[in-house]
C-alpha atoms as a PDB file:
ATOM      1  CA  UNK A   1       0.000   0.000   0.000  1.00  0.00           C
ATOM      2  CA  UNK A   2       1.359   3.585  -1.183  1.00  0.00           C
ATOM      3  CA  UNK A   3       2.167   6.091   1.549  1.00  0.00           C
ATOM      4  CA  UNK A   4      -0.636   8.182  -0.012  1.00  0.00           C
ATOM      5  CA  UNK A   5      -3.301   5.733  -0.067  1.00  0.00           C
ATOM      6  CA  UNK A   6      -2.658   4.542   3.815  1.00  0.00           C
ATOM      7  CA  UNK A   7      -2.920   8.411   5.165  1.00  0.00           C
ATOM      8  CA  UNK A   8      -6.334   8.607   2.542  1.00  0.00           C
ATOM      9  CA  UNK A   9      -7.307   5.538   5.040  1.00  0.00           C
ATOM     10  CA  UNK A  10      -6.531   7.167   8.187  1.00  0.00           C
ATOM     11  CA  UNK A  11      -8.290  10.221   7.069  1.00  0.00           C
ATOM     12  CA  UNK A  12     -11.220   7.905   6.407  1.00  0.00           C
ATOM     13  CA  UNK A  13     -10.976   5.937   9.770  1.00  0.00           C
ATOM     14  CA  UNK A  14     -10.230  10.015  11.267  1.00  0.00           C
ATOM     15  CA  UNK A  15     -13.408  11.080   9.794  1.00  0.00           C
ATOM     16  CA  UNK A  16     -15.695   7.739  10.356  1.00  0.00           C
ATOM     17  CA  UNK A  17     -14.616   8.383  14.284  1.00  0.00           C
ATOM     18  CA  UNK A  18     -15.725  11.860  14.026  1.00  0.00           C
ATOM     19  CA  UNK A  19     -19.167  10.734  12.965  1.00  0.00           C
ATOM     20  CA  UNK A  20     -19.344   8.486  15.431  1.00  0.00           C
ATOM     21  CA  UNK A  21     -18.154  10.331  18.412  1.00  0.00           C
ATOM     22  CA  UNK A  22     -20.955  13.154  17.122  1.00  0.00           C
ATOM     23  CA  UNK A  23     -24.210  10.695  16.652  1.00  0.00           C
ATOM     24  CA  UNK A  24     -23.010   9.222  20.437  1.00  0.00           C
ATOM     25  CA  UNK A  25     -23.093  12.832  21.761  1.00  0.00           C
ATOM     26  CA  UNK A  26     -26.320  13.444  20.049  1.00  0.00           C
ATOM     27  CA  UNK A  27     -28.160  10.065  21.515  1.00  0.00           C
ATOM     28  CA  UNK A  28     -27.137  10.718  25.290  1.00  0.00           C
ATOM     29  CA  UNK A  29     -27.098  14.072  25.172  1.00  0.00           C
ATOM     30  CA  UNK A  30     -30.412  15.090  23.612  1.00  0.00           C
ATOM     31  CA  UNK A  31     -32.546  13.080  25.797  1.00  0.00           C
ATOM     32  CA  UNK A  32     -30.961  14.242  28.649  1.00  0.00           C
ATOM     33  CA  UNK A  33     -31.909  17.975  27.552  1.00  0.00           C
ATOM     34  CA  UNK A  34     -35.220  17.518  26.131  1.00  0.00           C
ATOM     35  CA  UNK A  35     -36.391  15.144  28.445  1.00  0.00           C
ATOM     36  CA  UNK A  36     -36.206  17.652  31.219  1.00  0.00           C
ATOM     37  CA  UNK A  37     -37.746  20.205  29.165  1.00  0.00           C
ATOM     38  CA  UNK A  38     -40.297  18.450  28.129  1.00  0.00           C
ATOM     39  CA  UNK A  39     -41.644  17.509  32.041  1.00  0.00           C
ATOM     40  CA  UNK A  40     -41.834  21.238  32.372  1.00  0.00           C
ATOM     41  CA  UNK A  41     -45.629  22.411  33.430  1.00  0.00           C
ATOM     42  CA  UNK A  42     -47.154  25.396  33.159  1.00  0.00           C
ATOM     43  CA  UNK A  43     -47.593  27.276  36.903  1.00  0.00           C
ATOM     44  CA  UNK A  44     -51.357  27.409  36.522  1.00  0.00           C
ATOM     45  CA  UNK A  45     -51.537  23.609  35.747  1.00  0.00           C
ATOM     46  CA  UNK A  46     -49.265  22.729  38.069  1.00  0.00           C
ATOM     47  CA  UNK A  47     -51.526  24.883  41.131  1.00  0.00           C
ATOM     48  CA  UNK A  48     -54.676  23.489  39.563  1.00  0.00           C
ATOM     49  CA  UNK A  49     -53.951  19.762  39.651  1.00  0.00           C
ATOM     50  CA  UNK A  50     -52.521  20.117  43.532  1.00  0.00           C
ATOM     51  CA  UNK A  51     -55.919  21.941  44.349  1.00  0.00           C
ATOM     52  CA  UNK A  52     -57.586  19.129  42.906  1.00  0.00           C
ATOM     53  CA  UNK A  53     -55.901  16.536  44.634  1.00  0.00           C
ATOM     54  CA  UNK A  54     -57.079  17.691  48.028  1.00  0.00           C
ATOM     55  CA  UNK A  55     -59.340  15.248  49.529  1.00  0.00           C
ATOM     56  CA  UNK A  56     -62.347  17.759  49.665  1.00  0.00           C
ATOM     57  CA  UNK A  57     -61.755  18.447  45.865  1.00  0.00           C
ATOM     58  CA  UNK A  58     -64.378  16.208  44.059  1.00  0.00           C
ATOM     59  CA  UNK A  59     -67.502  17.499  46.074  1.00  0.00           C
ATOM     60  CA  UNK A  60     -66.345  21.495  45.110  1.00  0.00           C
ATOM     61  CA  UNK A  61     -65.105  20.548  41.725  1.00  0.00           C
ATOM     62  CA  UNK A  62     -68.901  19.113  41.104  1.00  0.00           C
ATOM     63  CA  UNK A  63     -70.203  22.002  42.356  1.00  0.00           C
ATOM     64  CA  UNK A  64     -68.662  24.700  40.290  1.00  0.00           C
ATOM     65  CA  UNK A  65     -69.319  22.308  37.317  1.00  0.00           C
ATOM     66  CA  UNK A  66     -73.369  23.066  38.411  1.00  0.00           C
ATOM     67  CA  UNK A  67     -72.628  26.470  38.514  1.00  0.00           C
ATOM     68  CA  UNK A  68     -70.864  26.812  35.177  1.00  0.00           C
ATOM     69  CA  UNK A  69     -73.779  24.698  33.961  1.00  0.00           C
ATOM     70  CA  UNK A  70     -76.460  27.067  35.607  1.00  0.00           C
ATOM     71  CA  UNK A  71     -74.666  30.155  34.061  1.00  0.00           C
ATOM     72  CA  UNK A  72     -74.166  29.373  30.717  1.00  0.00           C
ATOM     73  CA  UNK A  73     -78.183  27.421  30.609  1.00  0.00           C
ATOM     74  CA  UNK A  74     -80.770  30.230  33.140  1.00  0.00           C
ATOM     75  CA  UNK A  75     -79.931  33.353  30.398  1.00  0.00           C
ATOM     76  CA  UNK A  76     -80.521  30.881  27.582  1.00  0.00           C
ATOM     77  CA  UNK A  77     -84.019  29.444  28.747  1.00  0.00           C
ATOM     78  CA  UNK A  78     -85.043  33.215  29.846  1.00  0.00           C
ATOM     79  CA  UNK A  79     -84.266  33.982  26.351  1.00  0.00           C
ATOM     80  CA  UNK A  80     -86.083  31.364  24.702  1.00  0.00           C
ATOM     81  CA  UNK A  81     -89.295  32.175  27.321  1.00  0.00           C
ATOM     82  CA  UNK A  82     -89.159  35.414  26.039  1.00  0.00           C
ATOM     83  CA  UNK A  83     -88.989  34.183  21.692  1.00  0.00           C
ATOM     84  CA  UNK A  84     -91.707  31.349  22.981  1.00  0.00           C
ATOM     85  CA  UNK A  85     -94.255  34.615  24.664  1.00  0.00           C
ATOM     86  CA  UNK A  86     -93.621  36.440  20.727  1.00  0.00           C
ATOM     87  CA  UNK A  87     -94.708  33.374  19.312  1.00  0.00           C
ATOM     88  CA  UNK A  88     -97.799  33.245  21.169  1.00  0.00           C
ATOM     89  CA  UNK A  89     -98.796  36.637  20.295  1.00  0.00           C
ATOM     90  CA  UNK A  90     -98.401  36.313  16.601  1.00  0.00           C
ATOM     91  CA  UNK A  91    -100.897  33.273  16.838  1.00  0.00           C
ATOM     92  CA  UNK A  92    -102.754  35.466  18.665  1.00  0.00           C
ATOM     93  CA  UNK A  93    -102.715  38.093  15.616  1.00  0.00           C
ATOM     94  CA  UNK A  94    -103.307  35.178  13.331  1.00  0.00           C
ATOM     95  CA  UNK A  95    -107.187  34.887  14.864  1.00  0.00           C
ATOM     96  CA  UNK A  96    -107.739  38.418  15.127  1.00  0.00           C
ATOM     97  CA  UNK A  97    -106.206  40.281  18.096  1.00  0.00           C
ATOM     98  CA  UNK A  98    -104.928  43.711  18.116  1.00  0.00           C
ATOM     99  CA  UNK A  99    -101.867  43.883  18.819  1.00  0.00           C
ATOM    100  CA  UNK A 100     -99.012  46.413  17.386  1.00  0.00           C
ATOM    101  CA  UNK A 101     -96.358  43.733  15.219  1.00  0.00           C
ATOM    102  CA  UNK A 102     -93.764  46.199  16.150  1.00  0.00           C
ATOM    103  CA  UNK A 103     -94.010  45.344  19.608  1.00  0.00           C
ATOM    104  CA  UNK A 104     -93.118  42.015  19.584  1.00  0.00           C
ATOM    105  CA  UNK A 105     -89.372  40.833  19.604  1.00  0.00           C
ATOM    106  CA  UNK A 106     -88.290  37.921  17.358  1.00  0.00           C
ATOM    107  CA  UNK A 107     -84.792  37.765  18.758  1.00  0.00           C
ATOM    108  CA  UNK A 108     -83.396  37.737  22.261  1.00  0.00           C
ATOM    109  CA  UNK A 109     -80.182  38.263  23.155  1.00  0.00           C
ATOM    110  CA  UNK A 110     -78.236  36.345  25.829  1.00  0.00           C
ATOM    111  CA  UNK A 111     -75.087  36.578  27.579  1.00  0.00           C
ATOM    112  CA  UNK A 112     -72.604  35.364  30.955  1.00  0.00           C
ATOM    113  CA  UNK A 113     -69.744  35.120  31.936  1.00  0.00           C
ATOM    114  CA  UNK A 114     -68.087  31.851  33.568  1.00  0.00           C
ATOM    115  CA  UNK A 115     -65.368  31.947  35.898  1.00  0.00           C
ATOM    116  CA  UNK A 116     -61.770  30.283  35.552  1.00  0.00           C
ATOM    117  CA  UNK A 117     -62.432  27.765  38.618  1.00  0.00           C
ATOM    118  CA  UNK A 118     -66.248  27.073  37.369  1.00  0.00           C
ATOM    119  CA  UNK A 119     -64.850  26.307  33.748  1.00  0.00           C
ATOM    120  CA  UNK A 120     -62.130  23.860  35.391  1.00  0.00           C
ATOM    121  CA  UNK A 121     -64.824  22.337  37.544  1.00  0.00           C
ATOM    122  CA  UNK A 122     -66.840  21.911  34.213  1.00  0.00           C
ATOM    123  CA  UNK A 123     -63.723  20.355  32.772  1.00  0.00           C
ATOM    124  CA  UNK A 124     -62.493  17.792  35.165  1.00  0.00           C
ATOM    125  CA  UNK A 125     -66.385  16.356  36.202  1.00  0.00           C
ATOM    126  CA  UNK A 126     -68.057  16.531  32.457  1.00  0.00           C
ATOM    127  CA  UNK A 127     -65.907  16.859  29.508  1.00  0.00           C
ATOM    128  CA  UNK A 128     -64.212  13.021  30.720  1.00  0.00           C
ATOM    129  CA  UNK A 129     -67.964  11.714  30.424  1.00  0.00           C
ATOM    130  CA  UNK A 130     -69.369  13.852  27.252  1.00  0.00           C
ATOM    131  CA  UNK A 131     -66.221  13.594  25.096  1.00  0.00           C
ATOM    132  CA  UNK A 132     -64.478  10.826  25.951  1.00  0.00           C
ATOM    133  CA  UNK A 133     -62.852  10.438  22.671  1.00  0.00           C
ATOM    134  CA  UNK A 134     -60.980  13.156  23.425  1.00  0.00           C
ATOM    135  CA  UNK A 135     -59.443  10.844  25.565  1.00  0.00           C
ATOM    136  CA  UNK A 136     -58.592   8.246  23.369  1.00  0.00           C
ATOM    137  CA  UNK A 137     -57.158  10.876  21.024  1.00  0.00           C
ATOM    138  CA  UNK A 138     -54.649  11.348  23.383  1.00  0.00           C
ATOM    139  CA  UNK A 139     -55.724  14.421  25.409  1.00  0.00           C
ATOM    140  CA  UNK A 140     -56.459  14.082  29.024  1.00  0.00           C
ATOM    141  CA  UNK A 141     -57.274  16.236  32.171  1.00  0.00           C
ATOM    142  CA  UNK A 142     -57.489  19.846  30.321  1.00  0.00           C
ATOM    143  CA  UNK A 143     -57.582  22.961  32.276  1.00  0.00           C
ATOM    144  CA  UNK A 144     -58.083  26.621  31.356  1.00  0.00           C
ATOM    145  CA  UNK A 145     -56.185  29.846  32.445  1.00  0.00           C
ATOM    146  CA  UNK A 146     -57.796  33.104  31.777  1.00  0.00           C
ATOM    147  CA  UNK A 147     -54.913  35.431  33.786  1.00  0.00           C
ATOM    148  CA  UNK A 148     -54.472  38.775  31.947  1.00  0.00           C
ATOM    149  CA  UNK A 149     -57.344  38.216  29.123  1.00  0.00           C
ATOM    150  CA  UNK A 150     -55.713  35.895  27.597  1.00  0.00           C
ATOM    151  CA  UNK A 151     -56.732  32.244  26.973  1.00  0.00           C
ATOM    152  CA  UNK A 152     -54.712  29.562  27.519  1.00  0.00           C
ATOM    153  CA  UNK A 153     -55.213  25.894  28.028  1.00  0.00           C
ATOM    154  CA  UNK A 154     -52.620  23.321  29.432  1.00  0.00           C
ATOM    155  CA  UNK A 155     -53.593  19.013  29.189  1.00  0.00           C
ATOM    156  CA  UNK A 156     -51.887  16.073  29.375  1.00  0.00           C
ATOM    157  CA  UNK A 157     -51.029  14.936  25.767  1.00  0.00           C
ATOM    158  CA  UNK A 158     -49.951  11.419  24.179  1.00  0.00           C
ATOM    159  CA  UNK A 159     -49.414  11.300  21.035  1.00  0.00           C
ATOM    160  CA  UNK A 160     -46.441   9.199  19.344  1.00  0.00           C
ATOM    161  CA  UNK A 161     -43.270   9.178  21.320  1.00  0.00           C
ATOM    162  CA  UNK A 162     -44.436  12.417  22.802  1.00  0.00           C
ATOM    163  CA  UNK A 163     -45.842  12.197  26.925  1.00  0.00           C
ATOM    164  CA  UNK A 164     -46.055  15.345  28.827  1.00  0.00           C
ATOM    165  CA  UNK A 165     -48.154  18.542  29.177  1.00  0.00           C
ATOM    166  CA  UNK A 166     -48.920  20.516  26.120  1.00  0.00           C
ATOM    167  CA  UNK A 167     -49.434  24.387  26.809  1.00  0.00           C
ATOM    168  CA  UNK A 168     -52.100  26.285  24.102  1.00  0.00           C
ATOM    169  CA  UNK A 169     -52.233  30.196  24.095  1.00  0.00           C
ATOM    170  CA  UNK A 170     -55.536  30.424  21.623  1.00  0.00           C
ATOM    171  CA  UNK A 171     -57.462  33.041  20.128  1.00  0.00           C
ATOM    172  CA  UNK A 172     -61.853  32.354  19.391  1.00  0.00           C
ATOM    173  CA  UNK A 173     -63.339  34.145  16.762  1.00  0.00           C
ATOM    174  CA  UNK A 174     -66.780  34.318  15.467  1.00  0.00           C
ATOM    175  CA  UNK A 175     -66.576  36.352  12.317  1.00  0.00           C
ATOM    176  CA  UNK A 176     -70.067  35.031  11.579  1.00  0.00           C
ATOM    177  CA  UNK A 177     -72.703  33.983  14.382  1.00  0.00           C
ATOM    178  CA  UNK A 178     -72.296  29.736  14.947  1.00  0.00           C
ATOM    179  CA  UNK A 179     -69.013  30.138  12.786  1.00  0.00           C
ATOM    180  CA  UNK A 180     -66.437  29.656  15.503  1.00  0.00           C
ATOM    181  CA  UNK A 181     -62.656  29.986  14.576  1.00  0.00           C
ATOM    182  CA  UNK A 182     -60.344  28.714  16.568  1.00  0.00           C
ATOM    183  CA  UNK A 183     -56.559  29.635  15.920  1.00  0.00           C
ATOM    184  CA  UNK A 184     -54.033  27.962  17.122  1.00  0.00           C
ATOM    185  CA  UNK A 185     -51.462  30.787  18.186  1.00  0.00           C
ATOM    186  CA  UNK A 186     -48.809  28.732  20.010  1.00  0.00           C
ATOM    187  CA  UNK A 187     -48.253  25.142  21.576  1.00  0.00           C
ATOM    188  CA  UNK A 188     -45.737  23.782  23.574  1.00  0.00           C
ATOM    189  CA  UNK A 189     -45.179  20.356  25.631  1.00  0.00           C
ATOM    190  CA  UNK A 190     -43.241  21.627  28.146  1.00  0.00           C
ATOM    191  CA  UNK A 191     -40.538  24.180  26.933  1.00  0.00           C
ATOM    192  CA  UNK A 192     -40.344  22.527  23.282  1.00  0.00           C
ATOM    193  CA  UNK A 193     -42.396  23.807  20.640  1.00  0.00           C
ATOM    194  CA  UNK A 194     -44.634  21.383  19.290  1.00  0.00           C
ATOM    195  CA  UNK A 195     -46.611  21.282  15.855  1.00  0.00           C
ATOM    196  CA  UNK A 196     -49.861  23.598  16.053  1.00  0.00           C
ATOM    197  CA  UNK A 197     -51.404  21.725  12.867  1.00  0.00           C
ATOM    198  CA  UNK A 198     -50.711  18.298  14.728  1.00  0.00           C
ATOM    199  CA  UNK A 199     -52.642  19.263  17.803  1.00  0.00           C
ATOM    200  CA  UNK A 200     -55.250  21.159  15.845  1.00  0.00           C
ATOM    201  CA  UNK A 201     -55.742  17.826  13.871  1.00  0.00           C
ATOM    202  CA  UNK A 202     -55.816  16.012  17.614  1.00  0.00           C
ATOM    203  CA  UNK A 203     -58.709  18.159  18.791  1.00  0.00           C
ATOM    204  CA  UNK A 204     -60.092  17.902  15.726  1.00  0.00           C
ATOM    205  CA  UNK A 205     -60.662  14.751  16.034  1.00  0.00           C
ATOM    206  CA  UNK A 206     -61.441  14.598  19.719  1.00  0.00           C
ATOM    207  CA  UNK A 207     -64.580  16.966  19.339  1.00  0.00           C
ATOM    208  CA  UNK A 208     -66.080  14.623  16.387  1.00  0.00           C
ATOM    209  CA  UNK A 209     -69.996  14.605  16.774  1.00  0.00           C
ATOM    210  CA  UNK A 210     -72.506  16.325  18.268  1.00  0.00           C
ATOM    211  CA  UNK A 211     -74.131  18.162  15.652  1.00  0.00           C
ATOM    212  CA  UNK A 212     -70.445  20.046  14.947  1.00  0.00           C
ATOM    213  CA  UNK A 213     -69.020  20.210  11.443  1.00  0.00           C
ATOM    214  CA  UNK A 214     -65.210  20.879  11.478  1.00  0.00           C
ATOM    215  CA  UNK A 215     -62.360  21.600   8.770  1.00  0.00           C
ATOM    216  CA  UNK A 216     -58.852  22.497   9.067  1.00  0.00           C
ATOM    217  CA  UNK A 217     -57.642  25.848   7.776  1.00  0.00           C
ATOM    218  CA  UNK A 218     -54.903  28.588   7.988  1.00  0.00           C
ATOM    219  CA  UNK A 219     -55.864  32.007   9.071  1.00  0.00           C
ATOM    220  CA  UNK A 220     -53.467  34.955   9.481  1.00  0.00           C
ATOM    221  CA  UNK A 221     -50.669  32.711   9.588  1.00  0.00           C
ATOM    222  CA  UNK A 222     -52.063  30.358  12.497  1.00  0.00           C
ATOM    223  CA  UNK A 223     -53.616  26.323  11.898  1.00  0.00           C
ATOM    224  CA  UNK A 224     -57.431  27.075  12.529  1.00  0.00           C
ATOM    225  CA  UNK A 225     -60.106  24.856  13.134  1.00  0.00           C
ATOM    226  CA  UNK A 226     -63.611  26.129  11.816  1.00  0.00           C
ATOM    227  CA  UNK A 227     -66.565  24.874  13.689  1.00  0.00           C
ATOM    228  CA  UNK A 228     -70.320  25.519  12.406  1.00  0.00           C
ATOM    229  CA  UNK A 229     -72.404  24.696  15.722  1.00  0.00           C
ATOM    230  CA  UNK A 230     -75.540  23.005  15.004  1.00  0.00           C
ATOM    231  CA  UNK A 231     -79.091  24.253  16.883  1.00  0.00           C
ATOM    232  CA  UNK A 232     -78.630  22.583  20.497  1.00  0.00           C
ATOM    233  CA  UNK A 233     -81.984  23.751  21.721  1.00  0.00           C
ATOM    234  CA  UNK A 234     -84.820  20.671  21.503  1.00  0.00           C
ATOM    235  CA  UNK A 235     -87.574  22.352  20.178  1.00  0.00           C
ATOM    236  CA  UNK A 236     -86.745  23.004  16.558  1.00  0.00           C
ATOM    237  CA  UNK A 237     -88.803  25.718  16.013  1.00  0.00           C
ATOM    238  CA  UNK A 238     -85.858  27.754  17.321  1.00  0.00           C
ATOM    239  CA  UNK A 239     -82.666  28.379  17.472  1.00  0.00           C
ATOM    240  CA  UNK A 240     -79.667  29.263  19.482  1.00  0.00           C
ATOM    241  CA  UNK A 241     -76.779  31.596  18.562  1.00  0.00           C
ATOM    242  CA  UNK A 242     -73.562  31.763  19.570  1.00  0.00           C
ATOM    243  CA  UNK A 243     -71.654  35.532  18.469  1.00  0.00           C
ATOM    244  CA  UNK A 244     -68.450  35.585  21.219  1.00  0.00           C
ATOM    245  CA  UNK A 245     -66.474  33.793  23.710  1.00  0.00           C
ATOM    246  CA  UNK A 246     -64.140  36.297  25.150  1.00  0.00           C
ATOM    247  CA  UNK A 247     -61.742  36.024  28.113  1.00  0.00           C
ATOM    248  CA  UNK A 248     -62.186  39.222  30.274  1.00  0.00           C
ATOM    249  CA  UNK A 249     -61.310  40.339  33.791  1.00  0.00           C
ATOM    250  CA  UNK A 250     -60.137  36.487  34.383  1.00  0.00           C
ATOM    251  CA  UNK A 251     -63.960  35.164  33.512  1.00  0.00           C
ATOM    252  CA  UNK A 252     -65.028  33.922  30.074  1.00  0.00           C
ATOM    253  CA  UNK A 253     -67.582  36.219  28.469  1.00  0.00           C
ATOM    254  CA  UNK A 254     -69.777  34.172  25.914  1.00  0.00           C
ATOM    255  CA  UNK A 255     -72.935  36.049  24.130  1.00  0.00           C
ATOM    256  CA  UNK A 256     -75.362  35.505  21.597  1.00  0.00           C
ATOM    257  CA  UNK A 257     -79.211  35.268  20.964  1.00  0.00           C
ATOM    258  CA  UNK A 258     -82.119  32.750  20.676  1.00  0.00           C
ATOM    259  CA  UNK A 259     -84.565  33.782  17.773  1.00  0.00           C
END
């Protein structure tokens, strides 16, 4: 073997070694950064999930879920008393009554606001038992934070190699009423980014049903999921709107009407 071919060799081995020692450095050392990282939880979760664990927990969490219940349903059913009395007194003008048409309202707006620890109480006692394919989609135990009007929501997440807590700062939009937009601003499982369009695909899928009809879209840069809500209220002759769900003063505002 020529001089020059054996030191083309050692260059080879040289290199191959290189290579080696960097892949080596890679597989130890990566997981031993991202692994911490990735354990990281939000505070808010973190202080939720230790409140909950309290023995005396369950009985309170079931209570604010009654209250968020109570909320969001009394201005909804005054509303609809109020569209039910204006259909009664056009039948009425139908067989002759007097009464001034201008008078009578066809549409009635509603509106509440939920707190942070009534939503959470909502979240942990019936979200588990209304959607629980959101479960086997690989989203667990979410929680809401509404701290300085701004929405975020923290869960436990499995999806692929992936286990930890995935952090959501989202944005709601209704640019037309039952047209909710949902934009996916940022998502993290612990301090590592992780794909919006993944977990907007994820939730997607977890919310299948109920009358919903979903598709994925881009908006102003951000994965969006579009939801058209369907009329929840059992008597068909009317219908329920939904215009806004805005965090304010740590409570979620939500509006709309019943015509």
């Amino acid at each position: 073997m020529s001089i020059l071919s054996s030191l083309q060799h050692k260059r080879w081995f040289k290199w191959t070694l290189n290579i080696l020692f960097v892949v080596t450095v890679l597989v130890v050392l990566v997981p031993l950064v991202l692994l911490p990282a990735i354990r990281v939880k939000p505070a808010f979760y973190r202080e939720i999930l230790a409140r909950e664990k309290a023995a005396d927990a369950r009985p309170i969490l079931m209570q604010k879920s009654r209250d968020a219940i109570e909320k969001f349903n009394e201005p909804i059913i005054k509303a609809g008393e109020a569209v039910s009395k204006s259909a009664r007194l056009e039948r009425e003008i139908q067989v002759g009554e007097e009464i001034d048409i201008d008078i009578i309202p066809r549409k009635q707006h509603w509106e509440t606001e939920l707190t942070e620890d009534e939503i959470n109480g909502y979240l942990a006692i019936e979200v588990p038992r209304l959607l629980p394919q959101l479960s086997s989609s690989g989203i667990k135990n979410p929680r809401i934070s509404l701290r300085d009007d701004n929405l975020e929501i923290a869960c436990q997440i499995e999806h692929g190699m992936v286990s930890g807590v995935l952090n959501l700062g989202l944005d709601i939009q209704f640019p037309q009423p039952n047209r909710c937009v949902i934009l996916f601003q940022k998502a993290y499982v612990g301090l590592v980014p992780f794909s919006r369009e993944t977990v907007r695909d994820t939730f997607a899928s977890g919310l299948k049903g109920g009358g919903r009809t979903m598709e994925s879209a881009a908006i102003q840069g951000d994965p969006a999921l579009v939801i058209e809500l369907g009329n929840d209220l059992k008597n068909p002759e009317f219908a329920l709107i939904l215009r806004e769900i805005r965090p304010t003063n740590g409570s979620l505002s939500i509006s709309g009407a019943v015509r």
